[in-house]
Protein backbone atom coordinates (compact mmCIF):
# COMPACT_ATOMS: atom_id res chain seq x y z
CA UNK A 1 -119.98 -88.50 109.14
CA UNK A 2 -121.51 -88.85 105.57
CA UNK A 3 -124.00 -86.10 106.82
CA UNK A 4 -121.29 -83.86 107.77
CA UNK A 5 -119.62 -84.15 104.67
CA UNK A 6 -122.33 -83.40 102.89
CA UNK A 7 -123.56 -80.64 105.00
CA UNK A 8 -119.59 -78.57 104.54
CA UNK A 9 -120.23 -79.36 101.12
CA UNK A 10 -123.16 -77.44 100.40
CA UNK A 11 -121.98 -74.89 102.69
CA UNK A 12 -119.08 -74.64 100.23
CA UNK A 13 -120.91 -74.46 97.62
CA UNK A 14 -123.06 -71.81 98.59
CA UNK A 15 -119.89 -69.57 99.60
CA UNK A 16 -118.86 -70.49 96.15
CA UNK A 17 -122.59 -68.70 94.87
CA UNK A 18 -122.11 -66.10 97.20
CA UNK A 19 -118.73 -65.54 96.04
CA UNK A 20 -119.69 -64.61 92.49
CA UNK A 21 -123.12 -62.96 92.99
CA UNK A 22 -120.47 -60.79 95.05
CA UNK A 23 -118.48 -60.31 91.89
CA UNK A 24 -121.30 -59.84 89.80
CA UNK A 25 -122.64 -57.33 91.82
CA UNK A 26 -119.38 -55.55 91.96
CA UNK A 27 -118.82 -55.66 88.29
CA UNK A 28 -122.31 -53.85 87.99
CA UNK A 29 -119.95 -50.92 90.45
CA UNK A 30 -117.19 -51.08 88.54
CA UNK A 31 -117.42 -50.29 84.44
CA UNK A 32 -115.49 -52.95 81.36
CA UNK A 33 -112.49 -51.66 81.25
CA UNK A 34 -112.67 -52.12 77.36
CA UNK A 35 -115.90 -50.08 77.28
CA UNK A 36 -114.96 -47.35 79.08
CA UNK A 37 -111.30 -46.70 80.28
CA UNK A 38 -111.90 -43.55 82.08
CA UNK A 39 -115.15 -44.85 84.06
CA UNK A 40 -113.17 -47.68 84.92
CA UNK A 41 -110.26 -46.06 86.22
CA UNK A 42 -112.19 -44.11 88.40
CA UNK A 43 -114.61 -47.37 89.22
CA UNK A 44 -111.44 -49.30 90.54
CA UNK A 45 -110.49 -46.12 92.70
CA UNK A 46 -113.46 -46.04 94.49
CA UNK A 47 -114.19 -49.81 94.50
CA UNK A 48 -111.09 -50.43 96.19
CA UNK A 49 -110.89 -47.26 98.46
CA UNK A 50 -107.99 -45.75 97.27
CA UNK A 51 -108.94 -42.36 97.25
CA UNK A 52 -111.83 -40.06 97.67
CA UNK A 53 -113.20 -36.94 96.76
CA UNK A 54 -112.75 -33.97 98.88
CA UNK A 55 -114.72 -30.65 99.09
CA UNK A 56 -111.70 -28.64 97.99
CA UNK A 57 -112.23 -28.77 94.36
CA UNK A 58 -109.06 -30.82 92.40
CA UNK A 59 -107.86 -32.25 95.69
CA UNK A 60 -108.34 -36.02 97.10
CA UNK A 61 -108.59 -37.61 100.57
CA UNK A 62 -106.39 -40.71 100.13
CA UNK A 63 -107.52 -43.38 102.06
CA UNK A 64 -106.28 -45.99 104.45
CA UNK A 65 -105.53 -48.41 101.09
CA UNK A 66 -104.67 -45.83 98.46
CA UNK A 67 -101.61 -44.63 101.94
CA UNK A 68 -100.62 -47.59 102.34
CA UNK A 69 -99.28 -48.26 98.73
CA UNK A 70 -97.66 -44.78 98.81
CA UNK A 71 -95.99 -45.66 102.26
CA UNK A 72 -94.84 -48.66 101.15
CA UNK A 73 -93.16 -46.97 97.74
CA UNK A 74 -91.82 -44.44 100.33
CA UNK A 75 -90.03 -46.87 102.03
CA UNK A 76 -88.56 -48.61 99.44
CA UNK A 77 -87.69 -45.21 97.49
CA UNK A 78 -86.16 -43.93 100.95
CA UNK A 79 -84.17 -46.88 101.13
CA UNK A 80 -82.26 -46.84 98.06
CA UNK A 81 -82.15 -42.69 98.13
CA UNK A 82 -80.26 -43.71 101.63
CA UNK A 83 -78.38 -46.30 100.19
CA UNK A 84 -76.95 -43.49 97.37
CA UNK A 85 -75.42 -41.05 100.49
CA UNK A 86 -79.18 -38.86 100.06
CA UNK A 87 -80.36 -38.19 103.33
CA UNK A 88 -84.15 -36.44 104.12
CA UNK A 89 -84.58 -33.08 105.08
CA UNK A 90 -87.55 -30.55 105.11
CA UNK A 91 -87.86 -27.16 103.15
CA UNK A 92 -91.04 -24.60 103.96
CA UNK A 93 -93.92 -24.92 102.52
CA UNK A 94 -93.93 -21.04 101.40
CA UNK A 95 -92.08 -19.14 99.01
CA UNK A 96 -91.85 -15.65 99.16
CA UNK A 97 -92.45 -14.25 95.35
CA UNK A 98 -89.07 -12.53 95.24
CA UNK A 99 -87.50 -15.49 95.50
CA UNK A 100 -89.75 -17.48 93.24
CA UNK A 101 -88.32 -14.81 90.51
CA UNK A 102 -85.12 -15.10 90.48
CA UNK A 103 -84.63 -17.45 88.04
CA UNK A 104 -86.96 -16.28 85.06
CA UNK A 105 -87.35 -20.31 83.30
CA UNK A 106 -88.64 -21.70 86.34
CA UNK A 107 -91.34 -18.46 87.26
CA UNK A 108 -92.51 -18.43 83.70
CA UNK A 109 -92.80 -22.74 83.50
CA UNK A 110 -94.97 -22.52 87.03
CA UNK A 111 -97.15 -19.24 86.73
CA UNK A 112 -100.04 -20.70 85.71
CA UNK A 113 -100.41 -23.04 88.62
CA UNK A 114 -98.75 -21.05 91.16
CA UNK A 115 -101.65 -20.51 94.03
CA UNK A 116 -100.95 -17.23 96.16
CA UNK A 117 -101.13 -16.77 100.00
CA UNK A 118 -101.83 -12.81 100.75
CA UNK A 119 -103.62 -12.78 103.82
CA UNK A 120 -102.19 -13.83 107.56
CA UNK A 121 -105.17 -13.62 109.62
CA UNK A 122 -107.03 -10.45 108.81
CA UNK A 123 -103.44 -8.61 107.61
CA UNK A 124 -102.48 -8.21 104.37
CA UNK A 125 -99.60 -9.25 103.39
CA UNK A 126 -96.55 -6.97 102.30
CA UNK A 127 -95.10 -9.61 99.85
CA UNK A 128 -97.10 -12.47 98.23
CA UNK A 129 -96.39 -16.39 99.23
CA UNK A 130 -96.69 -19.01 96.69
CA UNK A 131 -97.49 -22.38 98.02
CA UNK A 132 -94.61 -24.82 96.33
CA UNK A 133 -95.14 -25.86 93.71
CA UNK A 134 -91.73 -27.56 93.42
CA UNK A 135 -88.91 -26.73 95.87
CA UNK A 136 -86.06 -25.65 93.42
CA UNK A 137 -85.95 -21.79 95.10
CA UNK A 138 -85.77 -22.64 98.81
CA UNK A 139 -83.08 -25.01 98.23
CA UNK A 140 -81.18 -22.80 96.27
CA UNK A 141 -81.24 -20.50 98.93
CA UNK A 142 -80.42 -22.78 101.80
CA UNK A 143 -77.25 -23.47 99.83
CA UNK A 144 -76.31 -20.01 98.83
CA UNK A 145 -75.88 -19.02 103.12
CA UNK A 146 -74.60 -22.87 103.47
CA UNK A 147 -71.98 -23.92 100.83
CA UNK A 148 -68.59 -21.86 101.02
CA UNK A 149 -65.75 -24.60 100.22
CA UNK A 150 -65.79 -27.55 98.09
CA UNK A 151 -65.10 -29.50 101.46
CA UNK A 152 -68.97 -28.33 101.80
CA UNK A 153 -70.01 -30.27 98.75
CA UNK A 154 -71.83 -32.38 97.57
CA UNK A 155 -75.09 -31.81 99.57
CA UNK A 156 -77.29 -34.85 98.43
CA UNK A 157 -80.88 -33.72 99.84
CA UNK A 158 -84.00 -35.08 99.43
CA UNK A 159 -87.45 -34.41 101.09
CA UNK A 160 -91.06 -35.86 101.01
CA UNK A 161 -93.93 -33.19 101.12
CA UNK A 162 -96.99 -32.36 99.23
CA UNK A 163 -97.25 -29.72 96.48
CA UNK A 164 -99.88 -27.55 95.19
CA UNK A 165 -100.10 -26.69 91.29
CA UNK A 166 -103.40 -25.09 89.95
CA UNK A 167 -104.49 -27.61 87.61
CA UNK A 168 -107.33 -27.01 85.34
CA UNK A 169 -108.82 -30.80 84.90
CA UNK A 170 -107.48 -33.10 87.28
CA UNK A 171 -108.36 -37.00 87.95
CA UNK A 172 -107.44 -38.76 90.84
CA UNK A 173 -103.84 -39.56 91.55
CA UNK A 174 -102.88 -38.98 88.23
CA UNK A 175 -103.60 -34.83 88.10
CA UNK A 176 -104.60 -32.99 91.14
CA UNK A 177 -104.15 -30.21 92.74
CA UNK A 178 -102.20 -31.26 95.76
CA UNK A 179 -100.20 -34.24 95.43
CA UNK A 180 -97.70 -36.41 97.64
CA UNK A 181 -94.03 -36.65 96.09
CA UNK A 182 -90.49 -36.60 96.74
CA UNK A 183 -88.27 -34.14 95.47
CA UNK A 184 -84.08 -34.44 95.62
CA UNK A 185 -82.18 -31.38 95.24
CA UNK A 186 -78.30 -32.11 95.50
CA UNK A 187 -76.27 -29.31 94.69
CA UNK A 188 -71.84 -30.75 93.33
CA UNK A 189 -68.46 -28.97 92.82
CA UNK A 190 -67.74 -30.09 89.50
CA UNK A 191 -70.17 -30.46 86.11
CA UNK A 192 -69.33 -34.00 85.58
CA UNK A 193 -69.95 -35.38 89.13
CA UNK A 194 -73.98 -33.48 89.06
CA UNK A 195 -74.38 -35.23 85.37
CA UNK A 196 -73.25 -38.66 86.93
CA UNK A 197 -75.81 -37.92 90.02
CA UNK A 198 -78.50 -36.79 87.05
CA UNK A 199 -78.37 -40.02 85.30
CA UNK A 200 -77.98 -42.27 88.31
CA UNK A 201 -81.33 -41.17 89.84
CA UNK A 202 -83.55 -41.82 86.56
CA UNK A 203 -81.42 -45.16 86.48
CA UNK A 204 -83.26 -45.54 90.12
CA UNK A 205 -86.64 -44.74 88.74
CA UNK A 206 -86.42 -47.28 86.34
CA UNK A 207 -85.21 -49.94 88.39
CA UNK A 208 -88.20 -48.99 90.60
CA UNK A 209 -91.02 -49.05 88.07
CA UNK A 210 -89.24 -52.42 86.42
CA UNK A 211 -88.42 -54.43 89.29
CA UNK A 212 -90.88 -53.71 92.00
CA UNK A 213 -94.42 -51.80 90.10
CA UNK A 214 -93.73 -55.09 87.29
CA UNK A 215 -94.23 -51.98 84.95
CA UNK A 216 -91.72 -52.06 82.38
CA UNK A 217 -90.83 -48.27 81.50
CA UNK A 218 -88.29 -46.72 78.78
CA UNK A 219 -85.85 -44.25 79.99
CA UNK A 220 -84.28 -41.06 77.16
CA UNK A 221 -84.11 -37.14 77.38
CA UNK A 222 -86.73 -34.55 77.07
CA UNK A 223 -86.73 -32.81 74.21
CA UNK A 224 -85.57 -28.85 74.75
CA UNK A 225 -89.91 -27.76 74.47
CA UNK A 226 -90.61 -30.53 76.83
CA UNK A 227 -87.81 -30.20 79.33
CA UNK A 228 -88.30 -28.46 82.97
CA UNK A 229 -88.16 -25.37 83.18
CA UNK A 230 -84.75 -23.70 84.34
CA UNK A 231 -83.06 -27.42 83.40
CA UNK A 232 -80.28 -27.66 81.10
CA UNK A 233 -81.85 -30.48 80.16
CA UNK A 234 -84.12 -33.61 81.85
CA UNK A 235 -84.18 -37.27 81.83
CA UNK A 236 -87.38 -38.61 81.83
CA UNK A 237 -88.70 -42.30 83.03
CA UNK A 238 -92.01 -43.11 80.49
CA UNK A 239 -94.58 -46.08 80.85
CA UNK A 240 -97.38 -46.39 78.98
CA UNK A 241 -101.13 -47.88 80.11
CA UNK A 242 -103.11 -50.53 79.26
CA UNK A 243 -104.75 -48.20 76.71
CA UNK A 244 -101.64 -46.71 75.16
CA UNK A 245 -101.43 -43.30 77.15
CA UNK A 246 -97.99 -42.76 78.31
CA UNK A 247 -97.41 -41.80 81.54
CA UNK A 248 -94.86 -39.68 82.66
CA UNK A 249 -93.08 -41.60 85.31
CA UNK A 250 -90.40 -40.01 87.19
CA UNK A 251 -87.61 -37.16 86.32
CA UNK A 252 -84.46 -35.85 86.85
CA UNK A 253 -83.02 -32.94 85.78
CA UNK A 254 -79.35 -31.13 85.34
CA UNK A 255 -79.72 -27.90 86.14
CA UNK A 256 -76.16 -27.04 85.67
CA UNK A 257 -74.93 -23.74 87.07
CA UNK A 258 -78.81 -21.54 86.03
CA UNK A 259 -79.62 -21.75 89.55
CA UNK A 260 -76.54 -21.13 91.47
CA UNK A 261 -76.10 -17.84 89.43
CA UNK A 262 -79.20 -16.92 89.97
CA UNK A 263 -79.46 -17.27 94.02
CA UNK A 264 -75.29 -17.13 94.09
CA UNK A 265 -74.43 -20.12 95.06
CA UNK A 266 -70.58 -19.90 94.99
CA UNK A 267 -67.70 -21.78 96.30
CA UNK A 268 -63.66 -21.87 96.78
CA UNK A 269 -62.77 -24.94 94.67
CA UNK A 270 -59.73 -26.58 95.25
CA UNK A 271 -57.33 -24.25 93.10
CA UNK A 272 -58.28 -21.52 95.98
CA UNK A 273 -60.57 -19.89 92.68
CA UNK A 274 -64.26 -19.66 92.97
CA UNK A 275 -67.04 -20.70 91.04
CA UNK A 276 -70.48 -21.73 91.09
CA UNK A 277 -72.10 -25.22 91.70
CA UNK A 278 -73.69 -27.12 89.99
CA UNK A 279 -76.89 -28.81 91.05
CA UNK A 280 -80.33 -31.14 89.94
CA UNK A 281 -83.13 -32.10 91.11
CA UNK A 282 -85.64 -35.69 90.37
CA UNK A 283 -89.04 -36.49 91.85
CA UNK A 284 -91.81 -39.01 91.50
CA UNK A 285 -95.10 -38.50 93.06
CA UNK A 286 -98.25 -40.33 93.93
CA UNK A 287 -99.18 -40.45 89.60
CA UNK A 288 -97.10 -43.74 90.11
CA UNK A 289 -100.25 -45.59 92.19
CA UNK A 290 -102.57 -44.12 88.97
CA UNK A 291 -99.57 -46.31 87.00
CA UNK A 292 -100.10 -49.20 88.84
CA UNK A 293 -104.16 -49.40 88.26
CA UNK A 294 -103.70 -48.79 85.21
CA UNK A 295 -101.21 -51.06 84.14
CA UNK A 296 -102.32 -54.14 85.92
CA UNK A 297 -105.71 -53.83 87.21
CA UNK A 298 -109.24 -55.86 85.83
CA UNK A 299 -112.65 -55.41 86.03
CA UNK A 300 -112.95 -56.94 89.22
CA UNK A 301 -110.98 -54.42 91.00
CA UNK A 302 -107.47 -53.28 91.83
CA UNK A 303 -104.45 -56.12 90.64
CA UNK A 304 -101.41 -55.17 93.07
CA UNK A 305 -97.76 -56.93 92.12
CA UNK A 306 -96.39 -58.80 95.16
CA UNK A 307 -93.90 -56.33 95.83
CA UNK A 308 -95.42 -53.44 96.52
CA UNK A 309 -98.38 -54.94 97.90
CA UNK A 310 -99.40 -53.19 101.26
CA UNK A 311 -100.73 -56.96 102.17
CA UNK A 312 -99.50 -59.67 100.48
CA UNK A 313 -101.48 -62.79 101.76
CA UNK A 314 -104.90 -63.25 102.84
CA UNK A 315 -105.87 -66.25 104.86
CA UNK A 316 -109.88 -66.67 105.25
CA UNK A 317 -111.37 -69.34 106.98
CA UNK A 318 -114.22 -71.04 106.29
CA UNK A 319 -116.60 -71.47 109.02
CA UNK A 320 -115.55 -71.08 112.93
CA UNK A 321 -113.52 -74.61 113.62
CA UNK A 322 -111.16 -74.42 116.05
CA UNK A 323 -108.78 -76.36 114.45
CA UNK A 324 -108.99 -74.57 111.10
CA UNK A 325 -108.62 -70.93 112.50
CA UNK A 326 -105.63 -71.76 114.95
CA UNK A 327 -104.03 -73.22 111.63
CA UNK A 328 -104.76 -70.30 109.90
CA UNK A 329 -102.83 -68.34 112.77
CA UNK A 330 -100.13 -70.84 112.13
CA UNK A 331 -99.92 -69.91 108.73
CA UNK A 332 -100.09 -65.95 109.28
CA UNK A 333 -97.00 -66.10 112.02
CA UNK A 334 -94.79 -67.91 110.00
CA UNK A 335 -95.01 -66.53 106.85
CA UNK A 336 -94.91 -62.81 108.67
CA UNK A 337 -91.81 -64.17 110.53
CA UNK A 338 -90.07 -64.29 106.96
CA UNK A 339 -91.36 -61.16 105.60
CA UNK A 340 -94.57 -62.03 103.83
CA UNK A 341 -97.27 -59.84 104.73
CA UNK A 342 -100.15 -61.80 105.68
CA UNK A 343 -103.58 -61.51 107.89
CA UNK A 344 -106.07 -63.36 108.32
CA UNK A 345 -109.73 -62.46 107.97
CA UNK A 346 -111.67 -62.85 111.17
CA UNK A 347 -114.69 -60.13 110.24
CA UNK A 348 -117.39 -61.65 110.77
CA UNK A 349 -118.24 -61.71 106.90
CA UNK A 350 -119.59 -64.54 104.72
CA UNK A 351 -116.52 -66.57 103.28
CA UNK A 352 -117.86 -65.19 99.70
CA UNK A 353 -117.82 -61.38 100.61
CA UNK A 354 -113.93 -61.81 102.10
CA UNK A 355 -113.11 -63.05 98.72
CA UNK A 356 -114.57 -60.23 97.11
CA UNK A 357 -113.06 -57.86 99.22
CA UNK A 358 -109.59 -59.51 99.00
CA UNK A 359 -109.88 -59.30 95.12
CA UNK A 360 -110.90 -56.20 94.48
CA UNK A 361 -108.34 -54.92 97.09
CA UNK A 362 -105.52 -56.41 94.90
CA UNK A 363 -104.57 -58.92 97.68
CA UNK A 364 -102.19 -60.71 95.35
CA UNK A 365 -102.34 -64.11 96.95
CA UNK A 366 -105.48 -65.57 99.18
CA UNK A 367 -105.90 -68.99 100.94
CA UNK A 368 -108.70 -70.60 101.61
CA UNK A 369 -109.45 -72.92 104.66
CA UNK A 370 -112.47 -74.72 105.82
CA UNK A 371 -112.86 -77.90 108.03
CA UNK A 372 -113.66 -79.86 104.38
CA UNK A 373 -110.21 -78.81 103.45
CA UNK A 374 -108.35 -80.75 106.49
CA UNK A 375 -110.28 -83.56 106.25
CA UNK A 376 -109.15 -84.31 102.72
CA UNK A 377 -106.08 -82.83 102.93
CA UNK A 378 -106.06 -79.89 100.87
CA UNK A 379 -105.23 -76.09 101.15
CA UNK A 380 -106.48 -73.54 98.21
CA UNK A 381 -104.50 -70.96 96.68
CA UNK A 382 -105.80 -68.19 94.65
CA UNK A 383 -103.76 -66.08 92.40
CA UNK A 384 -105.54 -62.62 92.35
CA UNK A 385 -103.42 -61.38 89.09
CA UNK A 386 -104.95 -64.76 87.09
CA UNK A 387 -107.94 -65.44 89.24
CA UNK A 388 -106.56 -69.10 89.04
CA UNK A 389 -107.54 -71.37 92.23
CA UNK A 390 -104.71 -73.91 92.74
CA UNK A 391 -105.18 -76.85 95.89
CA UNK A 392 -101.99 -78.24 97.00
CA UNK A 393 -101.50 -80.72 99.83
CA UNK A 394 -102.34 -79.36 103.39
CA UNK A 395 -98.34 -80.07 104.48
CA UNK A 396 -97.13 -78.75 102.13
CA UNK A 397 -94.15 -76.51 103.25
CA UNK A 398 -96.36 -72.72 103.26
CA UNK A 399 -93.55 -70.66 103.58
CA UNK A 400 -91.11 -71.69 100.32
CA UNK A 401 -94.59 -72.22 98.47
CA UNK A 402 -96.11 -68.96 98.71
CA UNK A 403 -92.46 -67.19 98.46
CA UNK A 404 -91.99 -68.74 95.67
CA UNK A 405 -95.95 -68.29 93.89
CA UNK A 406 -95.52 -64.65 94.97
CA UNK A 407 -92.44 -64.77 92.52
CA UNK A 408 -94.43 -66.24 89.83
CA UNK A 409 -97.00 -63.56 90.26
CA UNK A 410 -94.45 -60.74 90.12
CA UNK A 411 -92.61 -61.92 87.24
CA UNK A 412 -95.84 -62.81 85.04
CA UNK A 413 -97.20 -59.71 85.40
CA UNK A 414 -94.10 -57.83 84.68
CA UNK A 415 -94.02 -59.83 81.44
CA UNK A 416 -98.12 -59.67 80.54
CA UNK A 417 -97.58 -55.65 80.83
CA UNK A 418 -94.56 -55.77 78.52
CA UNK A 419 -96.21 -57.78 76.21
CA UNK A 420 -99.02 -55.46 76.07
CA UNK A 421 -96.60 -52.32 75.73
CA UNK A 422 -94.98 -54.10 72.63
CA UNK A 423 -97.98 -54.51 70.88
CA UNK A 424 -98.81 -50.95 71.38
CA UNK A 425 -95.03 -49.79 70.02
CA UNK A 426 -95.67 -48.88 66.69
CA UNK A 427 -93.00 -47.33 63.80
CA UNK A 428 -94.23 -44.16 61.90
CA UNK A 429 -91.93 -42.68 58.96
CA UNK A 430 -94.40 -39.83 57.77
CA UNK A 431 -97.29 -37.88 59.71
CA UNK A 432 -99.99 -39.73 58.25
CA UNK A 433 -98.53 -43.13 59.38
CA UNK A 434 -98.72 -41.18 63.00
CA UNK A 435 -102.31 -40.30 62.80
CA UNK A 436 -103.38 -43.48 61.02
CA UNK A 437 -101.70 -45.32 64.27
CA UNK A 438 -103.03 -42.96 66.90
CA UNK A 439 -106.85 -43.21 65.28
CA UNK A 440 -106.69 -47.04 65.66
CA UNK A 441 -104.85 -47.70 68.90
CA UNK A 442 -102.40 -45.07 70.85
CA UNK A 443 -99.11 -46.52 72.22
CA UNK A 444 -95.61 -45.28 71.87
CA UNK A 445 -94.48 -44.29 68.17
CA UNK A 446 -91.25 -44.56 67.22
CA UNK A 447 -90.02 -42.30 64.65
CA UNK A 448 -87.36 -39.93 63.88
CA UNK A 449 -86.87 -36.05 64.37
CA UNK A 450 -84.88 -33.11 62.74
CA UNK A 451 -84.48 -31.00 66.31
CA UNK A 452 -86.98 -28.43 64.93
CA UNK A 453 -89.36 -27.52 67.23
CA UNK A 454 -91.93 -26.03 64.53
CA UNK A 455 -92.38 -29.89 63.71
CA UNK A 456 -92.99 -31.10 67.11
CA UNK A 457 -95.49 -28.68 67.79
CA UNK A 458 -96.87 -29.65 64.09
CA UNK A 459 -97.01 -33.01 65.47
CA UNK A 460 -98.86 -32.21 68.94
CA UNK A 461 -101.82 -31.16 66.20
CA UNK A 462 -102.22 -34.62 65.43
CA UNK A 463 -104.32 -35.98 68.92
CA UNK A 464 -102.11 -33.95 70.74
CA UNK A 465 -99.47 -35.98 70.72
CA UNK A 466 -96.06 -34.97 71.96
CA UNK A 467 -92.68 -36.38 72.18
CA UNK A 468 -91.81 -38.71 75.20
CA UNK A 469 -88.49 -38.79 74.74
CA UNK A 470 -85.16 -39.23 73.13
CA UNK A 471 -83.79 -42.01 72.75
CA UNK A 472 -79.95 -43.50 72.31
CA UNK A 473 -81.67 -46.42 69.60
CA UNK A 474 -80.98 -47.11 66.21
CA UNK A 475 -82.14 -45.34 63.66
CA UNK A 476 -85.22 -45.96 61.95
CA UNK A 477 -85.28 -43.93 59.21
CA UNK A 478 -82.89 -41.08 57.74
CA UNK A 479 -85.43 -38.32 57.12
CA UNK A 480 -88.03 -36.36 59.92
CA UNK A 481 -91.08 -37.76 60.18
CA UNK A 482 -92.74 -34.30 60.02
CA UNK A 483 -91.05 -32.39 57.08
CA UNK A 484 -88.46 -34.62 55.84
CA UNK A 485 -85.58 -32.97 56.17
CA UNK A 486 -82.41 -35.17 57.61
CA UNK A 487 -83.05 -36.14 60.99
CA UNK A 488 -80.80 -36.20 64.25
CA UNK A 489 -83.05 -37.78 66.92
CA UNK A 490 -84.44 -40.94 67.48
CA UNK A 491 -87.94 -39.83 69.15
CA UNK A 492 -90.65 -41.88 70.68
CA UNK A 493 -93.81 -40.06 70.87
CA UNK A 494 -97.35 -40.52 72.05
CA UNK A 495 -100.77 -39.33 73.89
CA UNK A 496 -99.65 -38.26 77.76
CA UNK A 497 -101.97 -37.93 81.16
């Protein structure tokens, strides 16, 4: 017996080596994140198999891991959209440019990264087709042969697709060519209830980046040079990076009634008189898994929070024991049976590799079980977000245990991230406070604005930075950062992806 012990001890402790050689050899892959923020960004991509390069220049192949992130946001996005009265629909992928013309702010925002279609087959084609770039147009003119009556309205439509904007430099997930979003486009009979619709949906962008990404994100208005084009004006959800970019994280935007004049979108209101709706549109897009890695991930690989974790739990035994893999089993049914999602790892894989894998996958939670481990009693937990190993009693009840370290996990990481954003919030009263700030360490700047927009673009000189957004905060000073005139806005600005 003494021999036995001794023999699952050394075979421990050589996983153990193996483990780390594992990790050394991956952070050889996968660049300091302090070193080189870009190379690492791309390092923890690839490392975890997110995404991949693809011959068409500017556009990725998401993978298997990078999908099943963006599935599981759809489904919790689709959820609450449902929840709200939205329901899904599906709009064509190709815009005849006619109709991409009618309304001159949206045309003129776009043009550069419209791509054409002109051919079909070997014919040319009498009118251009623009591949959408955002589905504004087709909507509008769904609604202008569909709503007659204000019994018609509202429509509250929403619709997951890709899009395809020309972008000159792109990086994976967070700028390429084609991307994966949803767009809503609800189209109201009365100003006030497309406003209340406008504000609830960045409220639900928000909630989604704070409660479920753990990234905490600040919610104001675009300023009138920043706003979408053909909006009356847009509401904007920002977060910003582990290396003070901000991130534009979400949108909505009140269009008003620019649209329905343009594609004549009327209807008889209730007075018998008519008049034109008033519609808006919000989206957030795949950027949102570029948030994630760069928000919470290490150098050892992707860091996922809990609840948006494709897989939640991995269970790896250690070593082929009967007893130990149908406990492991055990453990997988019941915490699957109350929502946890959990696997275990049967690949025929040293113990160390699994762990490697399972970290630089994000796995937030992995437990470790070997026939050492039921002869002393003990189960080990390891926290992926801390790297911390924690062994707990082997009866211990595995259900309320991991439910409730998965909360921990969630919750701490929320609060590392928001600790980080704080000490990247900075105050500027004068441009040269601005530049001193953003040639030390970027992160969001607060400082105030006069409305002119011959000082924000004086401002993007400085590192490019632009304004994020407006926000309903107390003043910090009574003059414009930029030429000192009285201000009017409270204006947080910063570098952007």
């Amino acid at each position: 017996k003494g021999w036995y012990r001794a023999h699952a001890l050394l075979k421990r402790v050589l996983s153990f080596f193996i483990f780390e050689r594992v990790n050394i050899m991956g952070n050889k892959a996968i660049t300091e994140r302090n070193k080189d923020f870009a190379k690492w960004y791309t390092d923890v991509v690839r490392a975890a198999k997110l995404c991949d390069y693809s011959c068409v220049k500017g556009c990725m192949v998401i993978e298997p891991n990078g999908y099943a992130i963006w599935e599981k946001m759809k489904e919790i996005l689709d959820k609450k959209f449902k929840e709200l009265g939205h329901v899904n629909v599906q709009m064509p992928l190709l815009i005849p440019e006619s109709m991409l013309e009618k309304e001159g702010e949206l045309v003129n925002g776009f043009a550069p990264e419209v791509a054409w279609v002109t051919m079909g087959g070997r014919k040319q084609l009498d009118e251009r087709l623009a591949i959408r770039p955002t589905s504004e147009t087709m909507f509008s003119d769904y609604y202008s042969a569909h709503v007659k009556s204000y019994k018609d309205l509202p429509m509250l439509y929403n619709q997951w697709c890709n899009v395809l904007r020309w972008e000159k430099e792109t990086r994976p997930f967070l700028r390429s060519r084609e991307f994966l979003w949803q767009e809503g486009h609800t189209i109201h009979s009365s100003e006030e209830e497309a406003k209340k619709e406008a504000n609830q949906m960045i409220e639900v962008y928000n909630w989604f980046h704070n409660e479920i990404l753990a990234i905490p994100s600040i919610m104001g208005r675009k300023t009138e040079k920043e706003k979408f084009s053909g909006a009356e004006y847009t509401l904007t959800n920002e977060a910003l990076m582990y290396n003070g970019v901000a991130l534009q994280s979400g949108t909505s935007h009140y269009f008003g009634q620019k649209f329905s004049e343009a594609y004549g979108i009327k209807f008889t209101n209730k007075e018998n008189k008519e008049e034109y709706a008033y519609q808006t549109s919000w989206g957030t897009t795949t950027r949102m898994i570029g948030g994630l890695i760069m928000v919470h991930s290490d150098d050892y690989g992707l860091v996922l929070p809990p609840k948006i974790a494709p897989k939640q739990v991995a269970i790896i035994p250690i070593g082929n024991d009967e007893e130990v893999l149908n406990l492991c089993n055990e453990y997988k049914e019941k915490l699957n049976k109350e929502g946890i999602e959990a696997y275990v790892d049967l690949t025929d894989k040293s113990p160390g590799f699994k762990f490697a894998e399972a970290e630089v996958n994000g796995i937030p939670v992995r437990i470790e079980l070997g026939k050492r481990d039921l002869e002393n009693n003990k189960i080990t937990f390891a926290r992926r977000d801390t790297r911390e190993k924690i062994e707990e009693d082997i009866n211990i009840d595995i259900v309320s245990y991991t439910k409730k370290l998965l909360e921990t996990i969630q919750k701490d990481m929320y609060e590392r991230a928001k600790k980080r954003r704080d000490e990247l919030t900075f105050e500027a009263h004068n441009k040269e406070e601005i530049e001193k700030i953003l040639n030390t360490q970027p992160g969001f700047i607060h400082a105030m604005w006069c409305g002119d927009i011959k000082c924000e673009e004086e401002i993007k000189q400085i590192k490019g930075c632009k304004s994020r957004c407006i926000v309903n905060e107390k003043a910090i000073d009574e003059k414009c950062v930029c030429c000192g005139k009285d201000a009017k806005y409270h204006v947080i600005w910063g570098i952007q992806y």
